[in-house]
Every structure is written in structure tokens, then in C-alpha cells.
Protein backbone atom coordinates (compact mmCIF):
# COMPACT_ATOMS: atom_id res chain seq x y z
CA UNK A 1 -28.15 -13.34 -4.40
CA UNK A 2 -24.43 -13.28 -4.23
CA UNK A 3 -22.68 -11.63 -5.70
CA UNK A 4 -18.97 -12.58 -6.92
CA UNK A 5 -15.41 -10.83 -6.23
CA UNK A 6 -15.13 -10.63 -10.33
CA UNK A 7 -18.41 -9.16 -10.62
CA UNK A 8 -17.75 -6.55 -7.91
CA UNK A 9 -14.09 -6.07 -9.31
CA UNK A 10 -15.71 -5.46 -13.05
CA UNK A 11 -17.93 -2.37 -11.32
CA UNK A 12 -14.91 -1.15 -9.47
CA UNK A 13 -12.89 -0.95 -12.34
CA UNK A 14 -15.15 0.81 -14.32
CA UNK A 15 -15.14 3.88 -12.25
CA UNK A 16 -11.79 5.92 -12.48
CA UNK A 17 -11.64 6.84 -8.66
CA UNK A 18 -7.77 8.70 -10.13
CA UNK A 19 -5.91 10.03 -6.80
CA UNK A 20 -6.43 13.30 -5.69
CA UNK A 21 -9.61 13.94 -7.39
CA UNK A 22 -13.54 13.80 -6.32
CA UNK A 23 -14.27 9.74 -5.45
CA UNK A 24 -18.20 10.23 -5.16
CA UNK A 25 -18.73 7.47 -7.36
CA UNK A 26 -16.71 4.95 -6.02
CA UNK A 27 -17.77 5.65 -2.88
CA UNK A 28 -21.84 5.68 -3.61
CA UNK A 29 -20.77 2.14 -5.97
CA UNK A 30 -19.59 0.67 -2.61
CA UNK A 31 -22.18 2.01 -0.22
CA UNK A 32 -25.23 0.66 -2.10
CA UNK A 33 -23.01 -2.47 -2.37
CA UNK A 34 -22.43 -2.76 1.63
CA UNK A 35 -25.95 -1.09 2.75
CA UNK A 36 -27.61 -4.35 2.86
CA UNK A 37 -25.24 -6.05 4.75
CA UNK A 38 -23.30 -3.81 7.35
CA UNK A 39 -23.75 -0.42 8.91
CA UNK A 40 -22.13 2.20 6.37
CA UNK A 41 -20.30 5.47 7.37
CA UNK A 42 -19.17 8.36 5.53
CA UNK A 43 -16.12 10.04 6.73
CA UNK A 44 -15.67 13.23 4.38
CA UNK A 45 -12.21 14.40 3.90
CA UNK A 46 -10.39 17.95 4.32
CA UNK A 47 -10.60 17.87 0.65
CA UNK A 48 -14.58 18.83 0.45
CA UNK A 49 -15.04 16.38 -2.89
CA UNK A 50 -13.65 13.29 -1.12
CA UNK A 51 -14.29 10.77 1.47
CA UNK A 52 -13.83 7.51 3.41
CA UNK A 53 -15.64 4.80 4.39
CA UNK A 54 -16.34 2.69 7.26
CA UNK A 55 -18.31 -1.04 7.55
CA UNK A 56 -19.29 -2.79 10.35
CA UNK A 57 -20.28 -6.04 10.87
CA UNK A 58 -21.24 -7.49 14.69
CA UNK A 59 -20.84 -6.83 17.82
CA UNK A 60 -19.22 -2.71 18.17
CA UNK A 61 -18.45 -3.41 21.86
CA UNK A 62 -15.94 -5.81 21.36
CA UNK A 63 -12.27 -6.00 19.64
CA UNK A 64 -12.63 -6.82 16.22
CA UNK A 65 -10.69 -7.04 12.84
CA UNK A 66 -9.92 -4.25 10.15
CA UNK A 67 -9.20 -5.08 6.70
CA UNK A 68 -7.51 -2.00 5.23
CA UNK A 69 -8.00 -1.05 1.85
CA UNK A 70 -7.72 2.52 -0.31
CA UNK A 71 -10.20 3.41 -3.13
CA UNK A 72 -7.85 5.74 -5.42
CA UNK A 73 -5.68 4.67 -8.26
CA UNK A 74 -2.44 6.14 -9.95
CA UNK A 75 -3.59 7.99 -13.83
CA UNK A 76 -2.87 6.42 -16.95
CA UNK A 77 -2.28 8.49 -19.09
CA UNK A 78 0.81 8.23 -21.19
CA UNK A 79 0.81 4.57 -20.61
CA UNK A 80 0.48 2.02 -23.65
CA UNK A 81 -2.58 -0.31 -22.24
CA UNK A 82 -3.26 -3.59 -24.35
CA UNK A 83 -6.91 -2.67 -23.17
CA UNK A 84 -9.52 -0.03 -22.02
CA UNK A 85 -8.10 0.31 -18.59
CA UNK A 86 -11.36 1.04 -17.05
CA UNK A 87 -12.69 -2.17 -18.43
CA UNK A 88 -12.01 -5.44 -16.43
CA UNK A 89 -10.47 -7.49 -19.25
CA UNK A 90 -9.40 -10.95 -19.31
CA UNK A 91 -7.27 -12.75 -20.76
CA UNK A 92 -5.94 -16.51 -19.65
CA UNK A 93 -6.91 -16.58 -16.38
CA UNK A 94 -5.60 -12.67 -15.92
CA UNK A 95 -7.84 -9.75 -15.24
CA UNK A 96 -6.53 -6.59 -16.70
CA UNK A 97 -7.60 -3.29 -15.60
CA UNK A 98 -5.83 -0.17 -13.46
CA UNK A 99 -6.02 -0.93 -9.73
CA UNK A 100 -6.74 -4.90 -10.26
CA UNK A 101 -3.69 -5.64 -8.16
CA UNK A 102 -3.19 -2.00 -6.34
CA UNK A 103 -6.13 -2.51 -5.10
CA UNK A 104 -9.43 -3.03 -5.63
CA UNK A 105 -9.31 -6.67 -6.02
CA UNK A 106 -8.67 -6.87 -2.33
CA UNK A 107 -11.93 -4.36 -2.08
CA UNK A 108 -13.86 -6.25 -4.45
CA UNK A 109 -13.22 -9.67 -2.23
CA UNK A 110 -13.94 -8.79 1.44
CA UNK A 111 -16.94 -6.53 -0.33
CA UNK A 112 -18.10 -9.88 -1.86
CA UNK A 113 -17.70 -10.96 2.09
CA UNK A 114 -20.06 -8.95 3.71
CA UNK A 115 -23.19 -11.04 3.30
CA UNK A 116 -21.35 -14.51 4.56
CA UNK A 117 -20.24 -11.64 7.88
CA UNK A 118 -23.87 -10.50 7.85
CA UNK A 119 -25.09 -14.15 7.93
CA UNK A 120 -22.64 -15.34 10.68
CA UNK A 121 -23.25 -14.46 14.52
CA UNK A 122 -20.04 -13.03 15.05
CA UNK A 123 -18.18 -12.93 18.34
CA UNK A 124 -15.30 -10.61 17.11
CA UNK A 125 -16.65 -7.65 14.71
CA UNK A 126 -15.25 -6.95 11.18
CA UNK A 127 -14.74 -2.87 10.28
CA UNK A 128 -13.93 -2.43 6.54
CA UNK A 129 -12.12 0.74 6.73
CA UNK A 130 -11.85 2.22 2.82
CA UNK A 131 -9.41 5.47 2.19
CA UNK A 132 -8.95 8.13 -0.53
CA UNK A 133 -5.81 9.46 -1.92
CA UNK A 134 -3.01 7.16 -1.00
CA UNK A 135 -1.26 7.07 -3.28
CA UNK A 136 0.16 10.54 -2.69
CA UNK A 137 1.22 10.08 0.68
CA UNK A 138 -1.46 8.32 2.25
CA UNK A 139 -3.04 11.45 2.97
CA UNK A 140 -6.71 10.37 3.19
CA UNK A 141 -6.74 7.52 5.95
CA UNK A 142 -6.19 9.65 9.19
CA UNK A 143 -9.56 9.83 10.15
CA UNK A 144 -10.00 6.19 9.48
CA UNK A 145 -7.48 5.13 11.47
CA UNK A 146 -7.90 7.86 14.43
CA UNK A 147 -12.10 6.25 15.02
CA UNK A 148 -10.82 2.94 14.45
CA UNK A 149 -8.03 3.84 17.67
CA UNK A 150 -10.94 5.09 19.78
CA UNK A 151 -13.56 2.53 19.58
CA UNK A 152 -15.22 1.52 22.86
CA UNK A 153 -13.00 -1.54 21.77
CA UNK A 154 -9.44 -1.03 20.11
CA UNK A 155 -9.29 -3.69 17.62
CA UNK A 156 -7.15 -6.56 17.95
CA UNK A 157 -5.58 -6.56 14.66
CA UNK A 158 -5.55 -5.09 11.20
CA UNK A 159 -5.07 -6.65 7.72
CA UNK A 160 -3.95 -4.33 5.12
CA UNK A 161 -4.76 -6.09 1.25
CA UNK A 162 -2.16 -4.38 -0.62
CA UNK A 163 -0.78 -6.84 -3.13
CA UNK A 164 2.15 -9.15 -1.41
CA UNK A 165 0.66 -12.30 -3.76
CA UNK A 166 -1.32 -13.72 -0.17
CA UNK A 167 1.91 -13.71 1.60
CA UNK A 168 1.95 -12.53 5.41
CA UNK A 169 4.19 -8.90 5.35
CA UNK A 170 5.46 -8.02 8.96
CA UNK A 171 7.22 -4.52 8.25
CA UNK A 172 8.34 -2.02 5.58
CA UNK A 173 10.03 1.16 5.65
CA UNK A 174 8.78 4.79 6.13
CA UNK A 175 8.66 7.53 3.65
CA UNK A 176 8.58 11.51 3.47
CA UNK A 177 8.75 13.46 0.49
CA UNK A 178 9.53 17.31 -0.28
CA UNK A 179 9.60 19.65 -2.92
CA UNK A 180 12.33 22.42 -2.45
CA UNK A 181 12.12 25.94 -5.22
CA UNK A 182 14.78 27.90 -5.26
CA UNK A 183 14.43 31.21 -6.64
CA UNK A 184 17.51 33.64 -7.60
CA UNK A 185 17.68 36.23 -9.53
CA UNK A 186 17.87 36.10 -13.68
CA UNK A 187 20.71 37.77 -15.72
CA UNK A 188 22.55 37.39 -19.22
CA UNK A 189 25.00 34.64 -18.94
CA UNK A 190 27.89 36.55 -19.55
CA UNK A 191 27.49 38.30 -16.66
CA UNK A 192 26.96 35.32 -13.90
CA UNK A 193 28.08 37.46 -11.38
CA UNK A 194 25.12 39.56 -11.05
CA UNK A 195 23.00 37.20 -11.31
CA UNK A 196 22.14 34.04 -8.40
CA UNK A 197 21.87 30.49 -10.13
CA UNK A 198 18.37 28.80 -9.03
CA UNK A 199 19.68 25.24 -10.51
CA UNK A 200 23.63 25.60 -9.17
CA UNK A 201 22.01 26.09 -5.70
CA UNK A 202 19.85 23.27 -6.29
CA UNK A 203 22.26 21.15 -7.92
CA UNK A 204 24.91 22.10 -4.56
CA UNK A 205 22.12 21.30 -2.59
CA UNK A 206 21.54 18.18 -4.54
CA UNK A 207 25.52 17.06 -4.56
CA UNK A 208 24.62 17.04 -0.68
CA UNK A 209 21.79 15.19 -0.19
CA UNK A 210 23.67 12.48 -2.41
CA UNK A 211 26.77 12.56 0.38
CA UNK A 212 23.80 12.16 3.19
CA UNK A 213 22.51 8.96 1.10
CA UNK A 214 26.16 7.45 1.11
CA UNK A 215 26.41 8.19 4.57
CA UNK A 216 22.55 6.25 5.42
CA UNK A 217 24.54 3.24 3.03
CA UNK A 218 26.97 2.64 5.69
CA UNK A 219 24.65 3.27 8.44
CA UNK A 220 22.42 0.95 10.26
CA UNK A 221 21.20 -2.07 8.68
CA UNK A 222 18.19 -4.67 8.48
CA UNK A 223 19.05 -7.33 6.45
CA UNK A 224 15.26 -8.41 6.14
CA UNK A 225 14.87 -5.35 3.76
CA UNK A 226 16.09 -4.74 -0.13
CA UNK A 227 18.72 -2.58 0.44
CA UNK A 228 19.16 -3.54 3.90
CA UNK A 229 19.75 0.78 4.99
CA UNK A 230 17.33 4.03 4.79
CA UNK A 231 17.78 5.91 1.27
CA UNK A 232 17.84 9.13 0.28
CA UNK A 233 16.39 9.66 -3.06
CA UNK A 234 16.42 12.88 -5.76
CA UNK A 235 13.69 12.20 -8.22
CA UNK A 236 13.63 15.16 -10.10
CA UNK A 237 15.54 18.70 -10.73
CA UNK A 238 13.85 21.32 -13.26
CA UNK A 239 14.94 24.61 -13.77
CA UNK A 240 16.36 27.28 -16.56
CA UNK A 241 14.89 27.88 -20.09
CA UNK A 242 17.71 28.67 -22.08
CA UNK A 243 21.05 28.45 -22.45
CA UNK A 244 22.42 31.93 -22.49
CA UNK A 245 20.04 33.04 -19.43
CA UNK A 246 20.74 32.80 -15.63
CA UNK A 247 17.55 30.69 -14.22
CA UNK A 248 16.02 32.74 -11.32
CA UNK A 249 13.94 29.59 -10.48
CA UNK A 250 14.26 25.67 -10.30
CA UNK A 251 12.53 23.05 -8.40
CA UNK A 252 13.65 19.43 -6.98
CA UNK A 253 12.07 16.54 -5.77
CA UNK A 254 13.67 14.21 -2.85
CA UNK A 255 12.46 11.54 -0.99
CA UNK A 256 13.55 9.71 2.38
CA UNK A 257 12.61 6.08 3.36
CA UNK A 258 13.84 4.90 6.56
CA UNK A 259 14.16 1.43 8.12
CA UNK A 260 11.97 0.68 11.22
CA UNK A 261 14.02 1.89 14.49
CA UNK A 262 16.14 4.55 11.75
CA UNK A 263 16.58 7.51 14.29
CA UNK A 264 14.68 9.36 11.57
CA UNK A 265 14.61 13.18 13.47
CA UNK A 266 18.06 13.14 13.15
CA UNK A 267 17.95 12.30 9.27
CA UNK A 268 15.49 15.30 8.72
CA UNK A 269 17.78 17.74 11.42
CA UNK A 270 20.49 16.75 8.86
CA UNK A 271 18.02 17.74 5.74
CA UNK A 272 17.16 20.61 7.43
CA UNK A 273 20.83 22.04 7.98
CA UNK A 274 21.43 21.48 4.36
CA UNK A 275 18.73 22.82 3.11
CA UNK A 276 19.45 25.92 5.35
CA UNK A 277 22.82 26.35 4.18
CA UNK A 278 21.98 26.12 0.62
CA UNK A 279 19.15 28.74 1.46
CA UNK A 280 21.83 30.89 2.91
CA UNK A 281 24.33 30.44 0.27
CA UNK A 282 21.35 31.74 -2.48
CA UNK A 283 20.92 34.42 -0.42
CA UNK A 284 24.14 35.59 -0.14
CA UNK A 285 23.87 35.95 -4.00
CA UNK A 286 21.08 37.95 -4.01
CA UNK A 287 19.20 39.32 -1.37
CA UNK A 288 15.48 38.73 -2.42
CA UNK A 289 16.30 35.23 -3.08
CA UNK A 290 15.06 32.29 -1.38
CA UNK A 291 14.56 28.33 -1.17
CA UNK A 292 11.54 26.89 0.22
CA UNK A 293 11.14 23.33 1.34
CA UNK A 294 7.66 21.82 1.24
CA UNK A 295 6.60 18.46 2.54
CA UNK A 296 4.57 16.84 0.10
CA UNK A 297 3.56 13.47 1.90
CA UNK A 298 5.02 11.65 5.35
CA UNK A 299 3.99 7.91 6.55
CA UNK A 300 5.50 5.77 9.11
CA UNK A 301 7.25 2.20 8.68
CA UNK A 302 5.65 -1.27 9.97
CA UNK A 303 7.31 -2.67 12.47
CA UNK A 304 5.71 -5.56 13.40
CA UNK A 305 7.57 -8.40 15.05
CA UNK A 306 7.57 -12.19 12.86
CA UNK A 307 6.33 -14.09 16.01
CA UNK A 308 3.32 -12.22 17.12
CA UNK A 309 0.08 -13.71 17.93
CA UNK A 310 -1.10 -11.65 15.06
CA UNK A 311 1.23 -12.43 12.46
CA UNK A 312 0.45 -16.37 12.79
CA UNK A 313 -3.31 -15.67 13.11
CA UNK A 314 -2.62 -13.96 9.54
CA UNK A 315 -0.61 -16.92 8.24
CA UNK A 316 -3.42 -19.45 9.43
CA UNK A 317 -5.79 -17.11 7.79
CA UNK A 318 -4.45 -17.28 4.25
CA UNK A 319 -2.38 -20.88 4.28
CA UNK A 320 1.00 -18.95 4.51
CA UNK A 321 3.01 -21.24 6.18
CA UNK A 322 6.31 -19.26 6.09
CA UNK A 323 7.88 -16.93 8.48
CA UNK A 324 6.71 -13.37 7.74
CA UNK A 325 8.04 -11.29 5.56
CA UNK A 326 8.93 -7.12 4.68
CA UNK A 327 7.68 -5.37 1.42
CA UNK A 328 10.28 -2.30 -0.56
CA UNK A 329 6.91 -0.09 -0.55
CA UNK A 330 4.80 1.93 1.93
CA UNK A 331 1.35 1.61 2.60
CA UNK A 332 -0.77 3.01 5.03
CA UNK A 333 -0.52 -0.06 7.51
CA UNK A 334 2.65 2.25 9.68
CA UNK A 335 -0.12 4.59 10.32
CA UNK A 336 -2.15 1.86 12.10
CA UNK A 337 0.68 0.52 13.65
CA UNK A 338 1.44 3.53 15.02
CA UNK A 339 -2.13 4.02 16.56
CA UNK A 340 -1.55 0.95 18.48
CA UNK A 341 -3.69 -1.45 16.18
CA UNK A 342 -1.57 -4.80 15.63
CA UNK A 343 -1.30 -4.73 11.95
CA UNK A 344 -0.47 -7.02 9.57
CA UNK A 345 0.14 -6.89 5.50
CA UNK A 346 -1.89 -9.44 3.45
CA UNK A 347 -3.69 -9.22 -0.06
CA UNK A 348 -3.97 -10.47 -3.71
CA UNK A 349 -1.41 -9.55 -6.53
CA UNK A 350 1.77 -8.27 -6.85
CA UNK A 351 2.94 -4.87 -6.50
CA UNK A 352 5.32 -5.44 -9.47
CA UNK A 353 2.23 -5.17 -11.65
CA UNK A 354 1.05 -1.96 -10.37
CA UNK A 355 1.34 1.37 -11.49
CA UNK A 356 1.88 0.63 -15.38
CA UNK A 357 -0.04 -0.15 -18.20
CA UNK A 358 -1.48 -3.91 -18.35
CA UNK A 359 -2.16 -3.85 -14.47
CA UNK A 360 -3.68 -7.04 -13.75
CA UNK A 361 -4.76 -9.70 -11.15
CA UNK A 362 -4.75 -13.24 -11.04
CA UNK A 363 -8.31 -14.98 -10.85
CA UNK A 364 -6.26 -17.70 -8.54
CA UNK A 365 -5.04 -14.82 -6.84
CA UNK A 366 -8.94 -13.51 -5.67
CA UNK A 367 -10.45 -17.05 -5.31
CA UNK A 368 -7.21 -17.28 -2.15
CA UNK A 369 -8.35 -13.73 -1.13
CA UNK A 370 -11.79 -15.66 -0.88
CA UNK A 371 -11.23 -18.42 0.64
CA UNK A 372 -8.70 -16.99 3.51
CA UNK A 373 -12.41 -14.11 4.34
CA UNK A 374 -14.33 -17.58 4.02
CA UNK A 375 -11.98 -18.56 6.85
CA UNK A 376 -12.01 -15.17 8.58
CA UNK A 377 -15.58 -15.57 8.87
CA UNK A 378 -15.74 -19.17 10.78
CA UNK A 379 -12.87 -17.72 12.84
CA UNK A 380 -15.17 -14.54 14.15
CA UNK A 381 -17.51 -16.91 15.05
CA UNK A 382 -15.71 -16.53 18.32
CA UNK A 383 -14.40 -13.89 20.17
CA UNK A 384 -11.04 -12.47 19.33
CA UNK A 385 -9.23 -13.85 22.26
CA UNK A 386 -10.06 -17.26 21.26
CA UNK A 387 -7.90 -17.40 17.83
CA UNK A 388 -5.54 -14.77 17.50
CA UNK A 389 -3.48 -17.04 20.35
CA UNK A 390 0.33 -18.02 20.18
């Protein structure tokens, strides 16, 4: 019997599956939802309680298409949800839930797929390739992505469903994070001078990171991104406990996002420098000092051009008739792109919904999901070659 996208979407949502934590469940859910209809692989991660999976449908010895999807969620807690968040809820046509637009709507409509792929003789294969932890840094797609690049067969192009509301996304930018501690050496504030600051060297280091950002501002530019120029970003800066005690310790949190073509080696020799200077400075204050800079997640930018064979084989796919466009946020499509698999951004929802209480998904949105996999199947009817054509 088939089985809906809102039926799958309601079992989805109903299992946590919070980033960086153990995804067994989700990932048994989906298996005994795919077993019948493709050939299921488990790909465990680095991690030990995590892992990702792999569906095939048709023919492994020939190109085929990947739709790109990641199983983890961002917490909840804290937020103030209208509804149980791990209950698909709806209200006026809306479907309310965490990860109903980032993303297990797309993941709940090409699993709703698999039997109309199963059914069809397919000339060009599908691979349903489902991550873990992405939304720290797309750290759990790697393996994915590095058997998808070595197939007998590359395949000839990858859809990624993060929410762009069924719009065709060409490109967006890349992104590396890092935590940097600094730790000095305490003292009574009266007597600054024997002691080393951990927040001045941070805040120093900080003032200089912010001259780097102006500096990216006036660099190069692509106008088809909002802003138009790489950014340097300080999300956080912790340290000290009181006010009449030297802090020995403090912590900051930066981020980079570059532009497609950004010389972005140069950007991080330039982080580097500064970050060595401040380290020297702190130093200089107090021998057993230190700063330590630790990378907490790196992903490459899309960069795929607007009038590739691809991208209109996309646009046919879900109606879009307009040129392609670029997204503000990163997903783990740069990581395909830079295996060499043309990639494409696709999917139901909108990314403006994610990440905060009241999350939700249009049921217009998944019945266009549907219909452009109801088209993806009559197109892999025939072999790659045939369709994804100027």
C-alpha cells in the first residue's frame, strides 16, 4: 500500500534524531521504510552511535541521480513551541513540527518515492544518500559523498532538498568555524600588572578580526549573493567571573563564510597571523600562557554555473521556470560539488522557518516535492544522457 509523504513526515517527526547525538532510531525508522523497495546500506560514522544511509534504486552500473538529504535536527529547548515539537501538528494547511522544513519533509517525500522508483524500469539509477550531524558543520556526510564519487559510475547530478521553497539554488557560500581559549594568568585587579588578561587578549584579538571583516567588505564581490562579499563573523566572547579579579581564561567564537572563487587560504593565512600575534602578545604577559585555536566545522561553497545542463534539468524537474538562484546558508551540497558530482539545490520549505520554535512546512509545499519525484521517475525511465541535455 502506499504510503503518503505526511504519513512518513508524522513518523519522522516523532523521533528526535537532535544533532550530535546517537540517530539509531531514525535510521532503523527509515531502513524498514526503504527495505522493501531499494537496496539499503549502513555507513557507520567515526562517532560509534551514529550513521548514514545509502538507497539504491536500478541499474548500479550506470550514472544516476542523488537526492541529498541529512537526518539530524537543531534542539529545542529554550524555544516557546505553540505545539509538542515532536508531534506533526497541523494547522491551516501548515504542518508544525522541528525539522518539517530543515528537513525531513524533503526525506519524508522521495522516501514516499521509492516504491513508484521500485516499480519503474529505470535507465538512470536513483541513490538516496541520508547524513548525520549537519548541522554542526556537516560533519557526517564524508563518507556519503566519498562512495557516491567512486561508483563504477560517477553520478550525473545531485539534488540537495534543503528548503529553497522548490526553487532551483545554483551556489552559496562556504563556511569554517573556530573556537579560540585564551588562558593568562589570574591576579587581584589592583595589581593588573602581574597578572595577563584572558578577555583583553581576546577582545585585541577580536578588535582585529573586525578590521579583517571591513577589509573582506571592500573586497571582491558577487552581486548574486546577500551581502555581495565573504564575512567575518564573532559570535560569542566569554570570559572573567568577577569584577575585581584578572580572568586567566576566556573563550570566543568566529566564523568565516566566503564567496565561491574567495582566495580563501589567504583569508585563513591572515587569521592565522592574528591569532599568532595575539598568542604572542599573551605570552609576553605571562610565560605559561597560551591561546589555542580550534576548528570546530569547515564546508565548501557551491559553485555551480546558472546555464548548466544540470541546473535546467532541475528547473524542468520542479516547474521552476526562472534563472537559478544562490541561498545566504551552507549545506552540504559544496562537498559534492567538490567531489566532482554536478549538484544542484532543490527542496520544500523555507529556511526562514527553520531553527525556531513553530518550524513548519507547507502541505502545498510536499505535494510540489511530489509531483517534481513523480516527474523524476518518468524521466529515469531513460538513461541519464537522454534528459539532463542543454
Amino acid at each position: 500500500m502506499q504510503v503518503s509523504s505526511e504519513e512518513i513526515l508524522e513518523k519522522l517527526i516523532a523521533i528526535p534524531s537532535i544533532t550530535d547525538t546517537a540517530n539509531e532510531e531514525i535510521v532503523a525508522c527509515i531502513e524498514k521504510i526503504a527495505a522493501p523497495f531499494a537496496r539499503v546500506r549502513r555507513l557507520p560514522g567515526a562517532p560509534g552511535d551514529r550513521a548514514a544511509l545509502l538507497l539504491s534504486v536500478g541499474p548500479h552500473e550506470r550514472p544516476g541521480v542523488v537526492l541529498s538529504a541529512h537526518t539530524d535536527v537543531v534542539a529545542v529547548a529554550g524555544q516557546p513551541w505553540s505545539s509538542d515539537p515532536f508531534v506533526l501538528t497541523e494547522r491551516e494547511g501548515r504542518l508544525y513540527g522541528r525539522g518539517t522544513s530543515d528537513m525531513k519533509g524533503f526525506v519524508a517525500c522521495v522516501l514516499a518515492a521509492l516504491p513508484a522508483f521500485a516499480a519503474a524500469r529505470l535507465e538512470t539509477p536513483v541513490h538516496v544518500a541520508l547524513s548525520y550531524d549537519e548541522e554542526i558543520g556537516c560533519k557526517g556526510a564524508g563518507d556519503l559523498v566519498a562512495l557516491l564519487a567512486r561508483l563504477p559510475a560517477p553520478p550525473a547530478l545531485c539534488i540537495v532538498g534543503e528548503p529553497s521553497g522548490m526553487k532551483v539554488m545554483r551556489a552559496h557560500k562556504g563556511k569554517t568555524g573556530w573556537r579560540v581559549t585564551a588562558r593568562g594568568r589570574t591576579g587581584h585587579s589592583a595589581l593588573p600588572h602581574r597578572a595577563a588578561n584572558a578577555v583583553t587578549a581576546l577582545a585585541r584579538l577580536a578588535a582585529h578580526l573586525a578590521d579583517l571583516a571591513a577589509d573582506l567588505k571592500a573586497g571582491a564581490r558577487d552581486e548574486a549573493f546577500d551581502p555581495p562579499y565573504a564575512t567575518l563573523h564573532i559570535g560569542s566572547l566569554h570570559g572573567g567571573a568577577a569584577l575585581n579579579v584578572v580572568p586567566d581564561e576566556a573563550v570566543m567564537e568566529f566564523e568565516l563564510r566566503t564567496i565561491p572563487g574567495t582566495d580563501g587560504a589567504a583569508i585563513l593565512r591572515r587569521i592565522e597571523h592574528l591569532a599568532a600575534e595575539a598568542r604572542a602578545a599573551l605570552k609576553a604577559e605571562a610565560e605559561e600562557a597560551d591561546l589555542v585555536v580550534e576548528e570546530l566545522s569547515s564546508y565548501p561553497a557551491l559553485a555551480t554555473a546558472a546555464d548548466t545542463p544540470e541546473a535546467a534539468a532541475v528547473a524542468r524537474l520542479c516547474g521552476d521556470n526562472g534563472p537559478p538562484g544562490t541561498i545566504a546558508f551552507g549545506t552540504e551540497a559544496g562537498l559534492y560539488d567538490r567531489a566532482g558530482l554536478p549538484t544542484l539545490v532543490c527542496g520544500p520549505g523555507d529556511i526562514a522557518r527553520a531553527h525556531k520554535a513553530d518550524e513548519w512546512v507547507g502541505r502545498d509545499e510536499l505535494a510540489q516535492c511530489d509531483a517534481m519525484l513523480a516527474r523524476l521517475v518518468e524521466m529515469c525511465r531513460r538513461p541519464a544522457s537522454e534528459w539532463i541535455t542543454r
